[in-house]
Protein backbone atom coordinates (compact mmCIF):
# COMPACT_ATOMS: atom_id res chain seq x y z
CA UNK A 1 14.21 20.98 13.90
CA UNK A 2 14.11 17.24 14.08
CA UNK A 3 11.46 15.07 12.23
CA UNK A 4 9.41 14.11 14.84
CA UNK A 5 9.01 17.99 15.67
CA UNK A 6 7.93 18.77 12.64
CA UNK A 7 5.76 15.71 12.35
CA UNK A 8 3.84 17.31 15.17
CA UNK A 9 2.83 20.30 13.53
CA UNK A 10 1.64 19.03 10.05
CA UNK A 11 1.15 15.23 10.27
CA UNK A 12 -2.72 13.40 11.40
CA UNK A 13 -1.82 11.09 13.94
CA UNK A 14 -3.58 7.90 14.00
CA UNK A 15 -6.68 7.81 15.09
CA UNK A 16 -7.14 11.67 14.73
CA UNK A 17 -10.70 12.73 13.71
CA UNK A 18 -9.90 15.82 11.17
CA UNK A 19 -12.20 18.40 9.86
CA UNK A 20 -10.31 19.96 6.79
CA UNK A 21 -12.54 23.26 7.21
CA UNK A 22 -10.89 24.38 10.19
CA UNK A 23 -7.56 25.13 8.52
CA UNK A 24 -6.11 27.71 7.96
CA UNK A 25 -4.92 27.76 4.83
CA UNK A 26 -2.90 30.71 4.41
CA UNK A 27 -1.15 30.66 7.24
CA UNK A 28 2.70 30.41 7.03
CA UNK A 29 3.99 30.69 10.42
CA UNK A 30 6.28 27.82 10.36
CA UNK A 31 8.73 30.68 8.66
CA UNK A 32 8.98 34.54 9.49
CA UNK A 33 8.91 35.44 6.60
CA UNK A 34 8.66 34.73 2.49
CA UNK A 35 12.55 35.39 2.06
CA UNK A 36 13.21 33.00 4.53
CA UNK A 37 11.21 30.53 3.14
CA UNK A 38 12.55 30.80 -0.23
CA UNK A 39 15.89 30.98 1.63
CA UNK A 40 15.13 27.46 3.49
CA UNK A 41 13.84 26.10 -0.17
CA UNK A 42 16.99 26.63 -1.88
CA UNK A 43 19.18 25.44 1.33
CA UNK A 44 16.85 22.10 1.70
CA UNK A 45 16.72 21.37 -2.07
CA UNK A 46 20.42 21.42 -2.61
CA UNK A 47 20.55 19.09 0.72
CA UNK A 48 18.20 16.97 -0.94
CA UNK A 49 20.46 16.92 -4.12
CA UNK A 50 23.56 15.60 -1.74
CA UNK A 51 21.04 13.35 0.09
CA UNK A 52 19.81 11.71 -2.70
CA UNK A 53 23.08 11.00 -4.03
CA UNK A 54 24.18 8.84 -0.66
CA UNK A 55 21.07 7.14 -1.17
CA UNK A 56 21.81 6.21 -4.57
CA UNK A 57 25.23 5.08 -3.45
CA UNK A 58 24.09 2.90 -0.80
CA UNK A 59 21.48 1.59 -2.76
CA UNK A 60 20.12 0.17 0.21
CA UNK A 61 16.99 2.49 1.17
CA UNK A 62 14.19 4.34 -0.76
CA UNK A 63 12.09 7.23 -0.27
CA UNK A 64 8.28 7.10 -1.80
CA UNK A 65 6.66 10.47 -1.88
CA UNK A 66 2.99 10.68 -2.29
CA UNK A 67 1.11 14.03 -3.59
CA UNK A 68 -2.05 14.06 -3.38
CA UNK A 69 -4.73 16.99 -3.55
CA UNK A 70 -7.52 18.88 -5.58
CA UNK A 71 -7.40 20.58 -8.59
CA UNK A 72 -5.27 23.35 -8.94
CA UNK A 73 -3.17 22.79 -5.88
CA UNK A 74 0.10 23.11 -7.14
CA UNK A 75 1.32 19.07 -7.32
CA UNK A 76 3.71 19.46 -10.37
CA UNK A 77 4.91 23.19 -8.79
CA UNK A 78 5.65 21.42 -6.03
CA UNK A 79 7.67 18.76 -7.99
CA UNK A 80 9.74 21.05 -9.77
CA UNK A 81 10.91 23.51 -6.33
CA UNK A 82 12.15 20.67 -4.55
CA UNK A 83 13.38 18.61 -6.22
CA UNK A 84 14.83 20.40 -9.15
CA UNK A 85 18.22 20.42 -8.51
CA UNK A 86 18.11 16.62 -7.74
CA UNK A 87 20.17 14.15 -10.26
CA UNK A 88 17.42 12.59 -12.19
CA UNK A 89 19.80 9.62 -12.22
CA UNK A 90 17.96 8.19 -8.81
CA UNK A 91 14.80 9.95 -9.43
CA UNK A 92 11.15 9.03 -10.98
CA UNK A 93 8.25 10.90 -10.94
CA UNK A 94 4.72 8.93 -11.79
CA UNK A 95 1.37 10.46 -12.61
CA UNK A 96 -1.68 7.81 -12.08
CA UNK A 97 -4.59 9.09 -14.83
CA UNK A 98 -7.74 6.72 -15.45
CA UNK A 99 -7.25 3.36 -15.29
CA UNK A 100 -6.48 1.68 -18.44
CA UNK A 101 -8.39 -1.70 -19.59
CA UNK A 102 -5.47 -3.74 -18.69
CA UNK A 103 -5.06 -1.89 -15.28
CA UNK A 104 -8.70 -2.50 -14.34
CA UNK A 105 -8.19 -6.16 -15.43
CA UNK A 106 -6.31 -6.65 -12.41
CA UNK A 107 -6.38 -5.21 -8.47
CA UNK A 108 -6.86 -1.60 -7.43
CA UNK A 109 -2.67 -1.65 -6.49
CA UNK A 110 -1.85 -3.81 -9.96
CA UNK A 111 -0.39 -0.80 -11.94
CA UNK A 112 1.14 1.62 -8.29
CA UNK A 113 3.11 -1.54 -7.19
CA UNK A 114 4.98 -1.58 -10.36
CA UNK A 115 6.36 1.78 -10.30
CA UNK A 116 7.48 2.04 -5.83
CA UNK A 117 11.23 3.21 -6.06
CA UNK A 118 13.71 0.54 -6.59
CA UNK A 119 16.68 0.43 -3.53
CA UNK A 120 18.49 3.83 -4.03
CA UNK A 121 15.48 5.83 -5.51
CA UNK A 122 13.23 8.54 -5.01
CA UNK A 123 9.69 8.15 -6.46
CA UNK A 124 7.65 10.64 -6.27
CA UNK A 125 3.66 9.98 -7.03
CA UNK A 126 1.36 12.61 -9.26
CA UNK A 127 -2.25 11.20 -7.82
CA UNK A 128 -1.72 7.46 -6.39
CA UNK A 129 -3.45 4.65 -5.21
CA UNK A 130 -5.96 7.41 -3.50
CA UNK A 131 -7.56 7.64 -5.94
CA UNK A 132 -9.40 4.66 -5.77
CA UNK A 133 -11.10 5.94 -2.20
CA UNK A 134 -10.99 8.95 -2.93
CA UNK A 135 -12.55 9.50 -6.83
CA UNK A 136 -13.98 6.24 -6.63
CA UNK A 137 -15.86 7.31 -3.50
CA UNK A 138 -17.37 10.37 -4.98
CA UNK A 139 -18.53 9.12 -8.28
CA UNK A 140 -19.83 5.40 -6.34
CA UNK A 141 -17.93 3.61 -9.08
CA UNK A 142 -17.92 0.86 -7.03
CA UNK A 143 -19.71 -0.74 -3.94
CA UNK A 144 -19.05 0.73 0.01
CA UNK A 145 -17.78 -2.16 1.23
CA UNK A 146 -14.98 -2.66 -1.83
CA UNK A 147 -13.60 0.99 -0.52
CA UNK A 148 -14.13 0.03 3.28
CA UNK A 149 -11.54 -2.97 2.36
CA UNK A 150 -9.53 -1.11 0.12
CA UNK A 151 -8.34 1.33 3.18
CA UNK A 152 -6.99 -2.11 4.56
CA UNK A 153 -5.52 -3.52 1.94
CA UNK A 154 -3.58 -0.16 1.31
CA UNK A 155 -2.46 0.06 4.86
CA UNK A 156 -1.09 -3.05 4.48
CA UNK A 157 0.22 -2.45 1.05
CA UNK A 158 2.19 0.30 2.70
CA UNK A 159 3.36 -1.63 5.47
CA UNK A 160 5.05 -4.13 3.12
CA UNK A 161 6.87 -1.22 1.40
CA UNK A 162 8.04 -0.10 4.83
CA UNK A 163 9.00 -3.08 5.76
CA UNK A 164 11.27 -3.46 2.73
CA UNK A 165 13.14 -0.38 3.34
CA UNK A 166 10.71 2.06 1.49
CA UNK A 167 10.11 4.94 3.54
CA UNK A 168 6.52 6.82 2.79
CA UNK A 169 6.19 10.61 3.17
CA UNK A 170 2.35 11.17 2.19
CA UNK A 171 1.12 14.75 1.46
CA UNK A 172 -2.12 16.53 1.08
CA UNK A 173 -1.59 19.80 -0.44
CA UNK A 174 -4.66 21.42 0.98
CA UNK A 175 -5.77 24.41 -0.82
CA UNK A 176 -9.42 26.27 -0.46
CA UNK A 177 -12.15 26.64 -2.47
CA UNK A 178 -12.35 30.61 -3.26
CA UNK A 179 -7.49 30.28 -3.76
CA UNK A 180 -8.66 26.71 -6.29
CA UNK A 181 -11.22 29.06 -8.43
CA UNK A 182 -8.30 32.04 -8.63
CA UNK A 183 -6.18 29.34 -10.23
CA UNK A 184 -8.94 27.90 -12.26
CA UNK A 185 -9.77 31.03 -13.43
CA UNK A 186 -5.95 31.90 -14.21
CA UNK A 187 -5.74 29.34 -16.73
CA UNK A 188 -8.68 30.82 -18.57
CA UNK A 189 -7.30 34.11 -18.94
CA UNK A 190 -3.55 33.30 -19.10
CA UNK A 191 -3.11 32.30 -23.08
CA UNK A 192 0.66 29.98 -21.71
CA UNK A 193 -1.60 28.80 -18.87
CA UNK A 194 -5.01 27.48 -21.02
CA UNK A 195 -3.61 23.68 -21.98
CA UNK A 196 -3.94 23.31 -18.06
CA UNK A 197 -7.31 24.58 -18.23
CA UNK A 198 -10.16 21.09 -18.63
CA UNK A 199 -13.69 21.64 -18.28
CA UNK A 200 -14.47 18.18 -16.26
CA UNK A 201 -12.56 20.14 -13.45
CA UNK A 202 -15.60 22.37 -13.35
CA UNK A 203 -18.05 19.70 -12.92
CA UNK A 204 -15.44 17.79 -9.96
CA UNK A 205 -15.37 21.41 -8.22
CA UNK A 206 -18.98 21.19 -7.97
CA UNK A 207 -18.39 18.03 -5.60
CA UNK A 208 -15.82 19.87 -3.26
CA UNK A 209 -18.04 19.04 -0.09
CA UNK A 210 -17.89 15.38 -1.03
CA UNK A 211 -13.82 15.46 -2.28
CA UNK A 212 -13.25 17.09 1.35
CA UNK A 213 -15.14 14.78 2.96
CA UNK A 214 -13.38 11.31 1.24
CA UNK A 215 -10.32 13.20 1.87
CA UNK A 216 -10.93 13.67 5.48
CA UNK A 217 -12.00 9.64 5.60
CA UNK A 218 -8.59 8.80 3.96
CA UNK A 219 -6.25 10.84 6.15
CA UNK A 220 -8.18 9.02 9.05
CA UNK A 221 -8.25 5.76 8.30
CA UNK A 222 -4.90 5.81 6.44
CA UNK A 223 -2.63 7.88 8.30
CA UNK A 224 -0.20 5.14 10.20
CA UNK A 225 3.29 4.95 12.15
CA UNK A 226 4.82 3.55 8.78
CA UNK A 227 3.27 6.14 5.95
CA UNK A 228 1.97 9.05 7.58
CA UNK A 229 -0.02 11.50 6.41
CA UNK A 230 0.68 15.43 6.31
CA UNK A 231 -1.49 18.08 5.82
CA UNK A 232 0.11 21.13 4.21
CA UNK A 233 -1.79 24.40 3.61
CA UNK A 234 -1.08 25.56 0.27
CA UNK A 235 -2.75 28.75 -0.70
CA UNK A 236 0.71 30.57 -0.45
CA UNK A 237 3.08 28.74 -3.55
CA UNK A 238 6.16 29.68 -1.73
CA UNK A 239 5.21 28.85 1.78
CA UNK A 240 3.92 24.97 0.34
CA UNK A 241 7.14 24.19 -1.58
CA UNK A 242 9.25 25.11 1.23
CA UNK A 243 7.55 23.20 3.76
CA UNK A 244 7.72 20.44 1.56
CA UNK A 245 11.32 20.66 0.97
CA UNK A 246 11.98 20.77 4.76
CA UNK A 247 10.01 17.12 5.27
CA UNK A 248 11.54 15.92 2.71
CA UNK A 249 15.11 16.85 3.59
CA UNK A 250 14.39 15.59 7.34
CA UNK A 251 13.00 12.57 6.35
CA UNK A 252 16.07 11.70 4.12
CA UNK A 253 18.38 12.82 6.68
CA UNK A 254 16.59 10.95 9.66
CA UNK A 255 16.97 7.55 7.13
CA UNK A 256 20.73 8.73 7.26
CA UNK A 257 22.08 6.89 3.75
CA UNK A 258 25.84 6.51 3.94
CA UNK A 259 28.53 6.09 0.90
CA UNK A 260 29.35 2.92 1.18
CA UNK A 261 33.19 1.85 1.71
CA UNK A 262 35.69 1.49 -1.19
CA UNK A 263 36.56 -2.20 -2.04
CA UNK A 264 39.68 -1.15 -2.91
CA UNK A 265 42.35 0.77 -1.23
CA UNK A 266 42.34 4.19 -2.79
CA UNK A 267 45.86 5.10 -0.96
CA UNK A 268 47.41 2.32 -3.74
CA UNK A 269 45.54 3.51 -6.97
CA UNK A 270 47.51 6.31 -9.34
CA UNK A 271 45.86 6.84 -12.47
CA UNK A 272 48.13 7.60 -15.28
């Protein structure tokens, strides 16, 4: 399947009005079945693996993934399927926690601009610049009219990344209220699970109405022909990580990164 196909069956387009409740969230008919699935994760990952390593050779291109979603949704799983394999080499992962004195000293995109992928990388964001419509929105940290610019001035922020060879895959791991409170719950009971457990998520799940509804604003108004944004249902682990690893392998194959030529003619080399 090429990109675009897929594109059509998880991505918002622009300008789509979404309402997150009407998902299905456990539905996993992009693959027959859970073998293949885990079939098509260990098939794309190791593609992403060879990918990666053109990329890094070319050094010309980058790829910017973006996680985002709520509680309990299975961001760092989700790290570790797909791109396991990959050589860390060419590969950063970045988690964006509360702001830090310095960080709020400066603009909202300050502290994410500093840590995009270099040429030849693959970053891949914890929580991003989202956060500031999407947290900041549901606690009113700061005025309406500072988020109504910020959706701007990230759309734009984006664009320049684009335009700079960055390509943006954006994700919203969507999981549902009753699957977020099994996993919740899990790290309660589970002894190796309970340093995941913190009892502010508690008082955020109490605002899931509100976090659905700034998520629904920011897919809207953010979703664009440079960074799109994709919706993924993620109640089912293995059916989320493996349609993650199939946009991420078509997205690296559709930027195409080639080894570049030898400066050097290889036919005249012996080594000794």
């Amino acid at each position: 399947m090429s990109l675009k196909k897929f594109a059509k069956m998880f991505s918002v387009e622009p300008g789509t009005k979404l309402d997150l409740s009407k998902n299905d969230l456990r539905d996993t008919s992009y693959f027959e079945s859970r073998d293949e699935a885990e079939r098509s994760l260990r098939e794309d990952a190791e593609a992403i693996d060879e990918l990666q390593d053109r990329l890094f050779a070319e050094g010309k291109q980058s790829l910017l993934l973006v996680l985002q979603a709520t509680d309990a949704a299975g961001k760092d799983g989700t790290i570790r399927k797909v791109f396991g394999p990959v050589d860390p080499l060419g590969l950063r992962a970045h988690s964006f926690k509360k702001p830090t004195p310095e960080e709020l000293s400066h603009d909202f995109l300050w502290r994410v601009h500093k840590k995009v992928p270099a040429k030849g990388e693959i970053a891949i964001f914890n929580r991003s610049h989202y956060e500031d419509v999407l947290v900041v929105r549901v606690h009113g940290l700061v005025d309406d009219d500072v988020i109504e610019a910020r959706y701007d001035q990230i759309n734009s922020f984006e664009q320049l990344l684009s335009s700079n060879d960055t390509r943006i895959i954006k994700v919203f791991l969507q999981v549902s209220k009753e699957e977020q409170r099994e996993r919740l719950q899990e790290r309660v009971d589970i002894p190796a699970k309970r340093w995941k457990f913190n009892q502010g998520d508690l008082e955020e799940r109490k605002l899931w109405d509100q976090y659905m509804q700034a998520f629904e604003i920011a897919l809207e108004r953010c979703s664009t022909a440079w960074a799109p944004w994709y919706v993924i249902p993620a109640d089912r682990n293995w059916y989320r990580n493996a349609v993650v690893a199939r946009l991420v392998r078509l997205t690296l194959e559709d930027m195409d990164p080639k080894y570049p030529e030898p400066d050097f003619d290889p036919k005249g080399i012996k080594v000794k």
